[in-house]
Protein backbone atom coordinates (compact mmCIF):
# COMPACT_ATOMS: atom_id res chain seq x y z
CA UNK A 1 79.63 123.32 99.89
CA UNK A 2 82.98 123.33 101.84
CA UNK A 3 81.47 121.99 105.13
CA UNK A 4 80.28 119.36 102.86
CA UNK A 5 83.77 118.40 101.42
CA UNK A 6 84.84 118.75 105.11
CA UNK A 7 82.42 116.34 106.31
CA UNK A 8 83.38 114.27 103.03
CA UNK A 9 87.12 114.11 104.31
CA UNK A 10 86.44 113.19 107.95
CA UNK A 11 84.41 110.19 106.86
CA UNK A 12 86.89 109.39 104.73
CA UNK A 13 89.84 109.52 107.19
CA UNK A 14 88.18 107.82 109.66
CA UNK A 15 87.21 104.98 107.21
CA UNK A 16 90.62 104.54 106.13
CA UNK A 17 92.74 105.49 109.30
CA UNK A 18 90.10 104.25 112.19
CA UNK A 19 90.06 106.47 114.87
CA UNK A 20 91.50 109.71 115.99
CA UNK A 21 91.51 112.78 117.59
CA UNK A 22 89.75 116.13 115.83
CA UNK A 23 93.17 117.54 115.83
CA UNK A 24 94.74 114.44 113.83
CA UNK A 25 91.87 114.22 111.22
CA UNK A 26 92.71 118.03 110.52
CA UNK A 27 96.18 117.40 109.59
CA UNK A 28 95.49 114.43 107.82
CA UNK A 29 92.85 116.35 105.48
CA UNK A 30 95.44 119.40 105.30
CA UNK A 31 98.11 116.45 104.14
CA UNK A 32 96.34 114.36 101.89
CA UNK A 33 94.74 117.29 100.26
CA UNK A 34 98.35 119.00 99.76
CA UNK A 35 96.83 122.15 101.73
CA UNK A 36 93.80 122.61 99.54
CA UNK A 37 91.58 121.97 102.48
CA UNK A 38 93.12 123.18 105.54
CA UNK A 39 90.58 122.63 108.71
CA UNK A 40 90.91 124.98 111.69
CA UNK A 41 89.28 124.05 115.22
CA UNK A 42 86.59 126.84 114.08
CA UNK A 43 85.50 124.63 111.19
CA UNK A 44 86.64 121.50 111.63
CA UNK A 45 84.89 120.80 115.06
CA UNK A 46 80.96 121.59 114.26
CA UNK A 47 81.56 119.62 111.17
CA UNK A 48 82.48 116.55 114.02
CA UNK A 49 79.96 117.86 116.17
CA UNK A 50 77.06 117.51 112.87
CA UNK A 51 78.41 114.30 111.96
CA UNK A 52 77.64 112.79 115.47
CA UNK A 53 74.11 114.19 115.73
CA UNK A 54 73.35 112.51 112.37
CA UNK A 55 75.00 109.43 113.80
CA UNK A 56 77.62 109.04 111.45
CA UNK A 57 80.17 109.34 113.87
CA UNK A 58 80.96 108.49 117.64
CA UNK A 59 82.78 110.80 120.01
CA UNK A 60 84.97 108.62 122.98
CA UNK A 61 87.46 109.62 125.35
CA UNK A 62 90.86 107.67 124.81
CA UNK A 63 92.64 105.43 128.01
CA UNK A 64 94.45 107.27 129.87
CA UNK A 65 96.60 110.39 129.33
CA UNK A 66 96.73 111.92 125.39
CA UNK A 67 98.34 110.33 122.87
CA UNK A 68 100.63 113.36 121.93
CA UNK A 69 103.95 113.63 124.08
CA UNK A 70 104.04 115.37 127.20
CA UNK A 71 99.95 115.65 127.08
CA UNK A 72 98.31 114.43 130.33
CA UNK A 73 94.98 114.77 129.46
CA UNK A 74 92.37 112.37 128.10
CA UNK A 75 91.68 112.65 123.98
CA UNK A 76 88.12 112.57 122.36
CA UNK A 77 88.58 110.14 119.81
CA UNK A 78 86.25 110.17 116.78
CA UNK A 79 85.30 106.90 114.99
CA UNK A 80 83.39 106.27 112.39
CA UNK A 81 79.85 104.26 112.28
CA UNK A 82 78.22 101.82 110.34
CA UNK A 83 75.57 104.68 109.01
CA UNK A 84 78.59 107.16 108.85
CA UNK A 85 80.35 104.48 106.45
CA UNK A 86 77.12 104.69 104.30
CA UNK A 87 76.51 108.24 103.79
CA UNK A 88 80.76 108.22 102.99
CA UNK A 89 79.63 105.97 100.10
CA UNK A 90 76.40 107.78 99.13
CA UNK A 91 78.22 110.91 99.09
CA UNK A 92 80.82 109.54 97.00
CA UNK A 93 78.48 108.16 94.82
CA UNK A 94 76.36 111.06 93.97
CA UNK A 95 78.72 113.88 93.60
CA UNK A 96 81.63 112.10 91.16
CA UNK A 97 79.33 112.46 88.44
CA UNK A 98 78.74 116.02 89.48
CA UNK A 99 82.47 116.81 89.76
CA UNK A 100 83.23 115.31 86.59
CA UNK A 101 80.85 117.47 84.58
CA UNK A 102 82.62 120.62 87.05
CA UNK A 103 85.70 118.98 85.38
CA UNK A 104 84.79 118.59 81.91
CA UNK A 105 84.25 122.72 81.57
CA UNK A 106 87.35 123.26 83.49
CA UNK A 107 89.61 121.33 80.86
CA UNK A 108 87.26 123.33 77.78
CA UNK A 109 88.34 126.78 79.00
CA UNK A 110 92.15 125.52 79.54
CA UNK A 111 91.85 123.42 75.98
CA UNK A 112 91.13 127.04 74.73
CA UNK A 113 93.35 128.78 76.30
């Protein structure tokens, strides 16, 4: 289920932030997530690397040197594609329902606390 939330997250970074590099969408998940979801390069790259075979994402190399200072070398960036912005939605769709019931037994057991 995680790798699914992961892949949930990068879609939705990319959607709202355009593209980046796999090291950028990892600290924007660990940030907008307040450290719930904290991606490593050990999880947060297949997920990347799953989401482009199913097309949902496209891998490029940036223009010239890396964005970060003092980097010379070129960045992958990841951006998100038409199908990619899809599935985001899809995924959205079918599993608020699903985390709302989650939700609904989580505030019974604290109700009776």
């Amino acid at each position: 289920m995680a790798e699914k939330l992961y892949a949930f997250f990068v879609l939705y970074v990319l959607n709202e932030q355009g593209e980046l590099s796999g090291y950028r969408i990892a600290k924007i998940i660990t940030e907008i997530t307040e450290g719930y979801f904290s991606p490593t390069p050990g999880n947060i790259y297949p997920v990347l690397g799953s989401l482009e075979q199913s097309g949902f994402v496209k891998a490029k190399k940036s223009k010239g040197a890396g964005t970060e200072p003092g980097s010379r070398r070129r960045k992958i960036l990841i951006e998100i594609t038409p199908a990619g912005e899809a599935a985001l939605l899809d995924f959205a769709k079918r599993n608020k329902e699903r985390f709302e019931k989650i939700t609904f037994f989580f505030d019974k057991v604290i109700e009776g606390a």
